[in-house]
PDB file of N, CA and C in Angstrom:
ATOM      1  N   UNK A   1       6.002  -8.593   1.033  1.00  0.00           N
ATOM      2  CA  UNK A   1       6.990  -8.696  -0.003  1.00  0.00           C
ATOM      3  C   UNK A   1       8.063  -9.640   0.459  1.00  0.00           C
ATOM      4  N   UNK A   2       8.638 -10.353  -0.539  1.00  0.00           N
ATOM      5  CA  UNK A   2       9.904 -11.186   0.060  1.00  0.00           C
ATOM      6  C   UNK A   2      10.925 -11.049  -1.151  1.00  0.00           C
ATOM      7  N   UNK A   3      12.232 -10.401   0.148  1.00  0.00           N
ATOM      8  CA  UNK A   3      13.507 -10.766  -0.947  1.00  0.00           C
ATOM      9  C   UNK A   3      14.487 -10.801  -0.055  1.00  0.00           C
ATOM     10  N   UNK A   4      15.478 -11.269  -0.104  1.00  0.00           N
ATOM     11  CA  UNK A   4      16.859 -11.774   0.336  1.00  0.00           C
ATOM     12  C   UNK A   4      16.856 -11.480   1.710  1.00  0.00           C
ATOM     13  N   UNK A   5      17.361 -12.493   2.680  1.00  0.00           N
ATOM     14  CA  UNK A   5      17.200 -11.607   4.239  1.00  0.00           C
ATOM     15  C   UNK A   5      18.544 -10.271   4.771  1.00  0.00           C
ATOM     16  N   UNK A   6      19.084 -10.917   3.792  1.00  0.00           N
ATOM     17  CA  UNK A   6      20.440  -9.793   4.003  1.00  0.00           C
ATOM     18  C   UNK A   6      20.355  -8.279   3.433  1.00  0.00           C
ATOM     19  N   UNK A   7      19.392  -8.063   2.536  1.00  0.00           N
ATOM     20  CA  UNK A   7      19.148  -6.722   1.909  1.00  0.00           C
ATOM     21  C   UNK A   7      18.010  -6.009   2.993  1.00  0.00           C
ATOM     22  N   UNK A   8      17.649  -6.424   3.689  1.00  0.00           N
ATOM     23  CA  UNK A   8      16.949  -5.706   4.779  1.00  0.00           C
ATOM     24  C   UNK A   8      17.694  -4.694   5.687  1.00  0.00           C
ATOM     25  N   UNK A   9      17.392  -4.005   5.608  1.00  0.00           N
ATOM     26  CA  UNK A   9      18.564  -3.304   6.891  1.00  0.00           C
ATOM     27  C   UNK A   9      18.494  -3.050   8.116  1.00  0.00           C
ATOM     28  N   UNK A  10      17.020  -3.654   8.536  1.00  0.00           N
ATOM     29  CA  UNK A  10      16.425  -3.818   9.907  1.00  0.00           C
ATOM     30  C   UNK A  10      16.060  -5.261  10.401  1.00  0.00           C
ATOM     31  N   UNK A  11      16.672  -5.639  11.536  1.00  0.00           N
ATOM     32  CA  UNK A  11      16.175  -7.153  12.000  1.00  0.00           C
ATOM     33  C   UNK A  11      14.110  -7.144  11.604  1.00  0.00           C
ATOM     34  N   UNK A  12      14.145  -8.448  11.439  1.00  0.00           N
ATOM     35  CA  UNK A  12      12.405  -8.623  11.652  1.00  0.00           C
ATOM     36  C   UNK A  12      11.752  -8.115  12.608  1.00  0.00           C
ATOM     37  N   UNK A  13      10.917  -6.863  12.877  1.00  0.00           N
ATOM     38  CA  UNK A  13      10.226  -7.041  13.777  1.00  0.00           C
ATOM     39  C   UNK A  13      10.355  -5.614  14.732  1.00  0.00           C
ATOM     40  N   UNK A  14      11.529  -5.109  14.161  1.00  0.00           N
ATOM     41  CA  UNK A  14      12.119  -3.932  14.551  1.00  0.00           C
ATOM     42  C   UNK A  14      11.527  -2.865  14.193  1.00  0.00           C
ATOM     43  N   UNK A  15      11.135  -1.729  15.442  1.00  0.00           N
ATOM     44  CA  UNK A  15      10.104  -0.568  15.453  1.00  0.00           C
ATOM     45  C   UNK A  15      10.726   0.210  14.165  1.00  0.00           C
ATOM     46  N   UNK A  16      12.123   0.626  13.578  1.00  0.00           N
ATOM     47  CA  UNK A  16      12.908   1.083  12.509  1.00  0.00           C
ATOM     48  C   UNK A  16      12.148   0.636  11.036  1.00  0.00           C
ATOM     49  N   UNK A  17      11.911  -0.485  11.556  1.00  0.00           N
ATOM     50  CA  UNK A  17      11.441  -0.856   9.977  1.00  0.00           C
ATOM     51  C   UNK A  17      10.026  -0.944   9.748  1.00  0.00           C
ATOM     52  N   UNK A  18       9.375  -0.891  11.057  1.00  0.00           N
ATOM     53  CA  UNK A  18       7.617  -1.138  10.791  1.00  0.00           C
ATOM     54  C   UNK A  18       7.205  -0.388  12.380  1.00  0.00           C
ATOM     55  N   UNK A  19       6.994   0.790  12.369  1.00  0.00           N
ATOM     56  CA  UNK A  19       6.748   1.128  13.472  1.00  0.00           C
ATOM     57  C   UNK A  19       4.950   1.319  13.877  1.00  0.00           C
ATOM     58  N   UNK A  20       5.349   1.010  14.586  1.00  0.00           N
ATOM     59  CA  UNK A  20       3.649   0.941  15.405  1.00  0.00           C
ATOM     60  C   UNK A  20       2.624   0.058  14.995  1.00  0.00           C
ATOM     61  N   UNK A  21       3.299  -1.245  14.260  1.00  0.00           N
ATOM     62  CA  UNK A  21       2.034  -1.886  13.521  1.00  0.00           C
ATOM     63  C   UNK A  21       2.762  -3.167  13.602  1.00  0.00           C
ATOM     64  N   UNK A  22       2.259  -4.152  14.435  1.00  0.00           N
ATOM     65  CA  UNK A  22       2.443  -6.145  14.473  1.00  0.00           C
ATOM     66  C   UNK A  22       2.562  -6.206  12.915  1.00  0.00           C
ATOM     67  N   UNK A  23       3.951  -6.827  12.822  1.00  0.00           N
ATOM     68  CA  UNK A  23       4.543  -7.385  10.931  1.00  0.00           C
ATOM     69  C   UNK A  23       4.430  -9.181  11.758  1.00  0.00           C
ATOM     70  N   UNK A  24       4.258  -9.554  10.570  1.00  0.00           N
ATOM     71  CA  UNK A  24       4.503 -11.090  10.265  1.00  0.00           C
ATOM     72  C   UNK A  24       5.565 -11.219   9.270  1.00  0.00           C
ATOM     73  N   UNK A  25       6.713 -11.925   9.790  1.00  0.00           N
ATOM     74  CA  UNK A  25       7.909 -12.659   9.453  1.00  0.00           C
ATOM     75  C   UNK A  25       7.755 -13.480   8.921  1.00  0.00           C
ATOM     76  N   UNK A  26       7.664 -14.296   7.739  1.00  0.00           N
ATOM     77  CA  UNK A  26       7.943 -15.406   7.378  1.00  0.00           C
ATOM     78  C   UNK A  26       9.631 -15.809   6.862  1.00  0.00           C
ATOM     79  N   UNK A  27      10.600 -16.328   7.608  1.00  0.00           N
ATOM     80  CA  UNK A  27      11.567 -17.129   7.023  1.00  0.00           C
ATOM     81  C   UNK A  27      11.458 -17.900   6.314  1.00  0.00           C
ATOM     82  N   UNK A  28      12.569 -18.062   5.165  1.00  0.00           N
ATOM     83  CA  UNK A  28      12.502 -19.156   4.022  1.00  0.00           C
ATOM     84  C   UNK A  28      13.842 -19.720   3.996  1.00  0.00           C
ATOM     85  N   UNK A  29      13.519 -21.155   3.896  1.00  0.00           N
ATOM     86  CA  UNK A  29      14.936 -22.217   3.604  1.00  0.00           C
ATOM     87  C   UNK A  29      16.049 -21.223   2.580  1.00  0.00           C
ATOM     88  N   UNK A  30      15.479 -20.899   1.639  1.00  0.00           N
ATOM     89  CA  UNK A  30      16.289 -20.618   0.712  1.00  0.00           C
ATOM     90  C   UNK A  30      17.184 -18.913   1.078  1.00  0.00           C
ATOM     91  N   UNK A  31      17.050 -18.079   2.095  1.00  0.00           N
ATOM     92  CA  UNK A  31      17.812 -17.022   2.719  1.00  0.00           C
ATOM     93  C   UNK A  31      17.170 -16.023   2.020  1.00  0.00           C
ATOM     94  N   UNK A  32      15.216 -16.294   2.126  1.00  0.00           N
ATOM     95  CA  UNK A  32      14.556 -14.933   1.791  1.00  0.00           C
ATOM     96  C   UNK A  32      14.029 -14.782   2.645  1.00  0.00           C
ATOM     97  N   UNK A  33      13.126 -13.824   2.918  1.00  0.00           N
ATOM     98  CA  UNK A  33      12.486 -13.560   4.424  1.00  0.00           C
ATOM     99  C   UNK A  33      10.879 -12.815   3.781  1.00  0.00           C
ATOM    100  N   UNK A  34      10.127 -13.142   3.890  1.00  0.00           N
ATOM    101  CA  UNK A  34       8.787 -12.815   3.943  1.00  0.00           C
ATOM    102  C   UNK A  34       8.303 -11.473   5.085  1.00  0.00           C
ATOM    103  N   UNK A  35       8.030 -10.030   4.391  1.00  0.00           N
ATOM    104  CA  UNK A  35       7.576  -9.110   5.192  1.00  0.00           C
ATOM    105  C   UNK A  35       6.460  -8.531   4.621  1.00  0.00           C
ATOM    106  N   UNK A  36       5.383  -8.143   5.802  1.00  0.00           N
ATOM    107  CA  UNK A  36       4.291  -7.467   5.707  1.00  0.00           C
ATOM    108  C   UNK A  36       4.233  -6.185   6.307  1.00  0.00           C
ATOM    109  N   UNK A  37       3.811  -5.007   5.161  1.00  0.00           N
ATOM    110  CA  UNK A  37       4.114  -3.689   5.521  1.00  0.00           C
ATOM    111  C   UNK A  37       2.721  -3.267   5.214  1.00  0.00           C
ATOM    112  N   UNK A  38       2.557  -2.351   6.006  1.00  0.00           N
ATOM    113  CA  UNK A  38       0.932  -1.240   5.946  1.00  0.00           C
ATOM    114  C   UNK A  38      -0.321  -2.133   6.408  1.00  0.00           C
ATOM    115  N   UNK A  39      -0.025  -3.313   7.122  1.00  0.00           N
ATOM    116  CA  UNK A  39      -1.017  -4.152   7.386  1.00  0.00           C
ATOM    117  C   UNK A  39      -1.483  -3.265   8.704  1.00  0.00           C
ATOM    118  N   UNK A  40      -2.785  -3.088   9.189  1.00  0.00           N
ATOM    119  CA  UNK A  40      -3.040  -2.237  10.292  1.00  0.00           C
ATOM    120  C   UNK A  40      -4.267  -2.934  10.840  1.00  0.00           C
ATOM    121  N   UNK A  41      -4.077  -4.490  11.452  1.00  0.00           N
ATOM    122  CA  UNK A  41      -5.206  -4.961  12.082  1.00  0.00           C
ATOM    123  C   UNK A  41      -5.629  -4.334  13.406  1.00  0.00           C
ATOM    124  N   UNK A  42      -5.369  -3.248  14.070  1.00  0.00           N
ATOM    125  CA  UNK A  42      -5.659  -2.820  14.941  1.00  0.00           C
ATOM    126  C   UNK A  42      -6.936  -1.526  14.241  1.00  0.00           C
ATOM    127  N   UNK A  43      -7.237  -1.233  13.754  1.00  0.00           N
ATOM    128  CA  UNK A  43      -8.082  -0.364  13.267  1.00  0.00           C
ATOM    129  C   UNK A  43      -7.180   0.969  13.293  1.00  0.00           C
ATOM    130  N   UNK A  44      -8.393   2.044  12.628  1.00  0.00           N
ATOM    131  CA  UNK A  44      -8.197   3.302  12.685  1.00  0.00           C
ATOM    132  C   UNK A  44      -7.407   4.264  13.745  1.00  0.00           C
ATOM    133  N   UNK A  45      -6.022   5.100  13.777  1.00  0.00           N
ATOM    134  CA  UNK A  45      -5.781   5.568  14.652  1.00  0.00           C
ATOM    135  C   UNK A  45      -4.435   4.453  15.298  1.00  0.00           C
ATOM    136  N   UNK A  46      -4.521   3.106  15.351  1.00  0.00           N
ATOM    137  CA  UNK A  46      -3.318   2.052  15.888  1.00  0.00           C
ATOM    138  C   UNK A  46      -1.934   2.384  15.446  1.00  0.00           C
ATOM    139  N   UNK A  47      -2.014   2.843  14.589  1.00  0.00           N
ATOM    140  CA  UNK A  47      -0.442   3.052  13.599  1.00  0.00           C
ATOM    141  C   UNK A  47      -0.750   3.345  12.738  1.00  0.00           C
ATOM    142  N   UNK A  48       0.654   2.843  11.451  1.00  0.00           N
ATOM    143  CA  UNK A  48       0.872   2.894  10.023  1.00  0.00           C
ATOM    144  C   UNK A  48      -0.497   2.372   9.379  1.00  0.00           C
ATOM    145  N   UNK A  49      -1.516   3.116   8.550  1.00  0.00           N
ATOM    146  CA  UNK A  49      -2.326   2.175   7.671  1.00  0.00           C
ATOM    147  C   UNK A  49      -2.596   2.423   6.269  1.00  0.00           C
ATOM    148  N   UNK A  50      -0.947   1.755   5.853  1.00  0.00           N
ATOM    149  CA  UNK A  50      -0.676   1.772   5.030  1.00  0.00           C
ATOM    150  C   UNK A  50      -0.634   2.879   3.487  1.00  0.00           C
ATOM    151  N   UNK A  51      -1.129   2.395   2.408  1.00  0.00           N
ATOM    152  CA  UNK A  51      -1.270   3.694   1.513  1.00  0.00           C
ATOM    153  C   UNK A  51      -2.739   4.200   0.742  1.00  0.00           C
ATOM    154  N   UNK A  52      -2.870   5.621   1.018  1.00  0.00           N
ATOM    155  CA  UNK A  52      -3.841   5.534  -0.002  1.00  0.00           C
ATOM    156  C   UNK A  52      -4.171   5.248  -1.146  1.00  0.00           C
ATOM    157  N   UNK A  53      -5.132   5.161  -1.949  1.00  0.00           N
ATOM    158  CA  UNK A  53      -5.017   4.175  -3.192  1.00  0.00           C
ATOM    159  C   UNK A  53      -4.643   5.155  -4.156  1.00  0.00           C
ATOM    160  N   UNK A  54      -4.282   6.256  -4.230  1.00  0.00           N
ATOM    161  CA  UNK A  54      -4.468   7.263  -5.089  1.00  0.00           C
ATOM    162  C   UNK A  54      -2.621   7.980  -4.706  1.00  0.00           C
ATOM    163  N   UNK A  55      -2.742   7.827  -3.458  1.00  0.00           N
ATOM    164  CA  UNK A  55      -1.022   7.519  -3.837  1.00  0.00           C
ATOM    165  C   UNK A  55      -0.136   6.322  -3.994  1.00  0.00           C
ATOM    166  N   UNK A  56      -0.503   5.083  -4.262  1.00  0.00           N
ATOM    167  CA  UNK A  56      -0.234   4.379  -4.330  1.00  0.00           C
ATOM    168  C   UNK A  56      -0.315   4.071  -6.323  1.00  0.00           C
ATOM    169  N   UNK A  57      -1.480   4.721  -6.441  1.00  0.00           N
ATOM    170  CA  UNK A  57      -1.315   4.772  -7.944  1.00  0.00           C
ATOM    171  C   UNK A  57      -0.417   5.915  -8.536  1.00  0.00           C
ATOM    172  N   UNK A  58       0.247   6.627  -7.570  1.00  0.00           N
ATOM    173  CA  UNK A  58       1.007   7.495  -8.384  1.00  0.00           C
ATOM    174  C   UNK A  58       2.332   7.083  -7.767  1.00  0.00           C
ATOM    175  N   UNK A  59       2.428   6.116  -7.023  1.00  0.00           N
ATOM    176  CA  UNK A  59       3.601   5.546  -6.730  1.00  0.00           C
ATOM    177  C   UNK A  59       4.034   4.804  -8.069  1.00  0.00           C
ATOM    178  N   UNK A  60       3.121   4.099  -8.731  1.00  0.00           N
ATOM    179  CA  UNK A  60       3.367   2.869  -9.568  1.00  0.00           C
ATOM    180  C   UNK A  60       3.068   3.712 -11.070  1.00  0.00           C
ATOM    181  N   UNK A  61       2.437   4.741 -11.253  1.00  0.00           N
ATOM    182  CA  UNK A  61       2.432   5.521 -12.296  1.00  0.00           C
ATOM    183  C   UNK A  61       4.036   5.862 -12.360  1.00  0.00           C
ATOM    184  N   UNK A  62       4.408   6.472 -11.664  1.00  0.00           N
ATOM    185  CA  UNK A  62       6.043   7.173 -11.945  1.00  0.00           C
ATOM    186  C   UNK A  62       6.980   6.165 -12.185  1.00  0.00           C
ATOM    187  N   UNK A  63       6.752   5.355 -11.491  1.00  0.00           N
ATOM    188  CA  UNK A  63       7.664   3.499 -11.804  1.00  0.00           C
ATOM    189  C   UNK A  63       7.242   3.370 -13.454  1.00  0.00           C
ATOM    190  N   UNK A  64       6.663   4.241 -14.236  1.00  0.00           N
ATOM    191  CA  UNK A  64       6.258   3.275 -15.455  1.00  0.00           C
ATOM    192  C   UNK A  64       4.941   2.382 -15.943  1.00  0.00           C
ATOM    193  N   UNK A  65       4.333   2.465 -14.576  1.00  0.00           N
ATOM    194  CA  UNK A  65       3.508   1.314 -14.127  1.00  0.00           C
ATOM    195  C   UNK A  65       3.872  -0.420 -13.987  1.00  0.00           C
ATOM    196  N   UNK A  66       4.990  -0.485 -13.152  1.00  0.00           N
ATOM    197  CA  UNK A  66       5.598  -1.705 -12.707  1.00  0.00           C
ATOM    198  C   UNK A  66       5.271  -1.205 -11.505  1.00  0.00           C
ATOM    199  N   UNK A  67       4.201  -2.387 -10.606  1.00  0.00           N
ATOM    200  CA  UNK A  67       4.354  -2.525  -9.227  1.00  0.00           C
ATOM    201  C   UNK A  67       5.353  -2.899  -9.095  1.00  0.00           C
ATOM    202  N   UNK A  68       6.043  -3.951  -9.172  1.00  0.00           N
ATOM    203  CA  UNK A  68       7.256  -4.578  -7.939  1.00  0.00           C
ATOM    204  C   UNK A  68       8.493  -3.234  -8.270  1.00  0.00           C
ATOM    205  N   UNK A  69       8.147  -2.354  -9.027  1.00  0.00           N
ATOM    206  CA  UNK A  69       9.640  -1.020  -9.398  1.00  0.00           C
ATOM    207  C   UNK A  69       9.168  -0.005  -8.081  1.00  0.00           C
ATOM    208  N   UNK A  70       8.121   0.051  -8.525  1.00  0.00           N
ATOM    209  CA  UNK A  70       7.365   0.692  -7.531  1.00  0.00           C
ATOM    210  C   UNK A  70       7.377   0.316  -6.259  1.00  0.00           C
ATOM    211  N   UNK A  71       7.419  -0.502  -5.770  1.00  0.00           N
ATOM    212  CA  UNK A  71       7.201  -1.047  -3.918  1.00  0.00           C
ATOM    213  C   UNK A  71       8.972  -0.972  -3.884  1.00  0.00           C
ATOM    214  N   UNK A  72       9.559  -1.425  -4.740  1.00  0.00           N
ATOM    215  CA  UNK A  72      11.302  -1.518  -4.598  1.00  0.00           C
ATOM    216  C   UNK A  72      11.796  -0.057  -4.154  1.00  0.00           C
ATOM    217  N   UNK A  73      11.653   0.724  -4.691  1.00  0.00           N
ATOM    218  CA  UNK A  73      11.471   2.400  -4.739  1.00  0.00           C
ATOM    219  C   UNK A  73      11.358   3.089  -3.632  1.00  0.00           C
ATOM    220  N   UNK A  74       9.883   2.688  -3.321  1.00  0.00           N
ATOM    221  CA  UNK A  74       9.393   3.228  -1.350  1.00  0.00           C
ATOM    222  C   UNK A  74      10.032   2.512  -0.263  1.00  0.00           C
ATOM    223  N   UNK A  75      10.366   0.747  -0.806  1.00  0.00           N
ATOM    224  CA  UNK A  75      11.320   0.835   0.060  1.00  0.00           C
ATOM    225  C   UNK A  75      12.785   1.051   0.335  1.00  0.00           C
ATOM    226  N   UNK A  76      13.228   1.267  -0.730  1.00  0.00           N
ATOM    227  CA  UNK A  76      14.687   2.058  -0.696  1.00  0.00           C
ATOM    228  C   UNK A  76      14.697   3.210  -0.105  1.00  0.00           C
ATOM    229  N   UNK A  77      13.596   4.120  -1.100  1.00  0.00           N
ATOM    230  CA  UNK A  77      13.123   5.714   0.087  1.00  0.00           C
ATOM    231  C   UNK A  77      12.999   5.877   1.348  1.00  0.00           C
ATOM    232  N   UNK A  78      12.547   4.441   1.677  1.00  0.00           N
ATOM    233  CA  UNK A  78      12.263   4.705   3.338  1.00  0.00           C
ATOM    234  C   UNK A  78      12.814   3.742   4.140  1.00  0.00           C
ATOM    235  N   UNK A  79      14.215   3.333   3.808  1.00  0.00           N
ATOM    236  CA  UNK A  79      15.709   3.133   4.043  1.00  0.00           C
ATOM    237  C   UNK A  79      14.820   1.680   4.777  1.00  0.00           C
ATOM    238  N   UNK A  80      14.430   0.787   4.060  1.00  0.00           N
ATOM    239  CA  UNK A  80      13.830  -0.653   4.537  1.00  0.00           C
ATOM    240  C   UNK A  80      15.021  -1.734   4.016  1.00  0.00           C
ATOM    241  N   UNK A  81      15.187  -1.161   2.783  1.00  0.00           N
ATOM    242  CA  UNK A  81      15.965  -2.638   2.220  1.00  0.00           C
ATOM    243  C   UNK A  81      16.994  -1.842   1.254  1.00  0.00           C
ATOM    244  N   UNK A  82      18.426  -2.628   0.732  1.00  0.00           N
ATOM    245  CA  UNK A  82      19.616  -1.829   0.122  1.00  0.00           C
ATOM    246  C   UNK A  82      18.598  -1.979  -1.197  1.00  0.00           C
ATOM    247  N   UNK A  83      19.629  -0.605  -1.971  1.00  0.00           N
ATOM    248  CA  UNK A  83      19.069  -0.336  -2.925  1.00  0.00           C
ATOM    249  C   UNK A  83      19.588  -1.519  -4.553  1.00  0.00           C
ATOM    250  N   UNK A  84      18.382  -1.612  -5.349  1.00  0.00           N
ATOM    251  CA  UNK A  84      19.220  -3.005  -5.864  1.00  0.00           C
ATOM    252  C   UNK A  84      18.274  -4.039  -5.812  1.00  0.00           C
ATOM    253  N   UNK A  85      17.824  -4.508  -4.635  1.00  0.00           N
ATOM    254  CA  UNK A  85      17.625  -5.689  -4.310  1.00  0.00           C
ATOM    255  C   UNK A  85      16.332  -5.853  -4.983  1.00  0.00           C
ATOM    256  N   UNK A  86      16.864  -7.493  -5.062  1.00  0.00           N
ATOM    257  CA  UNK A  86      15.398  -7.953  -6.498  1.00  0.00           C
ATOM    258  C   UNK A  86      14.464  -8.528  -5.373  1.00  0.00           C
ATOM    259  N   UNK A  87      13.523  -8.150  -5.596  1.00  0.00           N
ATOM    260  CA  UNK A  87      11.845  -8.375  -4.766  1.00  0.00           C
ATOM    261  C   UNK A  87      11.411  -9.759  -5.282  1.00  0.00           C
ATOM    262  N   UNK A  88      11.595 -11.120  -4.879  1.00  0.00           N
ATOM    263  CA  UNK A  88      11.489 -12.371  -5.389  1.00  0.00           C
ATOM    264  C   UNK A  88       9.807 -12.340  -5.397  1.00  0.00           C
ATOM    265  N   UNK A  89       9.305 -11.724  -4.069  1.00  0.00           N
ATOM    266  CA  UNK A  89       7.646 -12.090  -4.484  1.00  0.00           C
ATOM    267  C   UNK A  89       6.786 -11.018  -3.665  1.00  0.00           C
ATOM    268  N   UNK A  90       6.090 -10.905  -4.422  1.00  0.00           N
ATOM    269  CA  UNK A  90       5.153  -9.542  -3.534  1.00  0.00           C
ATOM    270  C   UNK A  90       3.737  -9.797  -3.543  1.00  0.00           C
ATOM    271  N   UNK A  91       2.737  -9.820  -3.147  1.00  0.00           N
ATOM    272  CA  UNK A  91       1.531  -9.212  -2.694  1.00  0.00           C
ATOM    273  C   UNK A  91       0.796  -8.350  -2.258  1.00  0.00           C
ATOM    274  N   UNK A  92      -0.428  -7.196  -3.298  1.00  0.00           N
ATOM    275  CA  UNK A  92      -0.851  -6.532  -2.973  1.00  0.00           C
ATOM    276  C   UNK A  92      -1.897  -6.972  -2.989  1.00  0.00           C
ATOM    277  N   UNK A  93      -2.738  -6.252  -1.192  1.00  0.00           N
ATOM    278  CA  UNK A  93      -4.584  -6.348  -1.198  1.00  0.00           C
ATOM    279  C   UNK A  93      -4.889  -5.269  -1.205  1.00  0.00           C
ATOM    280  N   UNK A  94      -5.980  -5.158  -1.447  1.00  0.00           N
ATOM    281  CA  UNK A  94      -6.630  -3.950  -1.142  1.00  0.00           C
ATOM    282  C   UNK A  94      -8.361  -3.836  -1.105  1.00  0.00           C
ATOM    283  N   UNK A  95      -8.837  -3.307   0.078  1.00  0.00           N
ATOM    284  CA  UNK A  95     -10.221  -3.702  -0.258  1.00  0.00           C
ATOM    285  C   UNK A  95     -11.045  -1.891   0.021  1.00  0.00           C
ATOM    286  N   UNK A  96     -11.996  -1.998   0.325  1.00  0.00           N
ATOM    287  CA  UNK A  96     -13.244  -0.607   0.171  1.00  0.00           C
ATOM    288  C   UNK A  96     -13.729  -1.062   1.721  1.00  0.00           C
ATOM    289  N   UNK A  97     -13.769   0.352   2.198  1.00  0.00           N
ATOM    290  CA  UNK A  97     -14.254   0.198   3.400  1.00  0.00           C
ATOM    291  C   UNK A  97     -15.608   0.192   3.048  1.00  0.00           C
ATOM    292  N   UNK A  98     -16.434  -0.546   4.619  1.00  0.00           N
ATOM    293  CA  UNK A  98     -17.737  -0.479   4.150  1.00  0.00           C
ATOM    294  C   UNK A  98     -18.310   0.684   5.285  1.00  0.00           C
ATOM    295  N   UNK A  99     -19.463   0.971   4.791  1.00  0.00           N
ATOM    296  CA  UNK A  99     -20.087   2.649   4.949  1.00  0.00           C
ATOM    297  C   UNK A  99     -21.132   2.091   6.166  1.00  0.00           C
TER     298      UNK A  99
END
């Protein structure tokens, strides 16, 4: 997700804001900052991995069904970024494990 670097309330990179899981920072000219949350390239068991899809749909169900209300929400809840702040750009993946 990227929005303003000042509405963050944790430096980049900081165990507070992403604990137990390598984030990628992207800085932007314009004073937004690019963050990646629930990414868990270490496999099963490494850390945070991320959300299930079934709470994640009832994350964005209660929003109305607006993702970006929805991701704004969990991260206000889980004291990432001030409350308010407009989410300039977001990206969700999601894939199926294979069996």
């Amino acid at each position: 997700m990227r929005a303003c670097k000042c509405a963050f309330k944790h430096d980049a990179g900081r165990r507070t804001d992403s604990p137990g899981v390598r984030r990628n920072v992207v800085q932007r000219r314009d004073g937004t900052e690019e963050r990646a949350y629930a990414d868990n390239r270490g496999g099963p068991g490494s850390g945070e991995e991320g959300f299930d899809g079934a709470r994640f749909k009832a994350l964005v169900d209660a929003a109305g069904g607006d993702v970006a209300a929805a991701v704004q929400k969990w991260l206000v809840d889980t004291d990432k970024i001030e409350p308010g702040t407009p989410i300039v750009g977001l990206e969700i993946r999601a894939w199926m494990p294979q069996n």
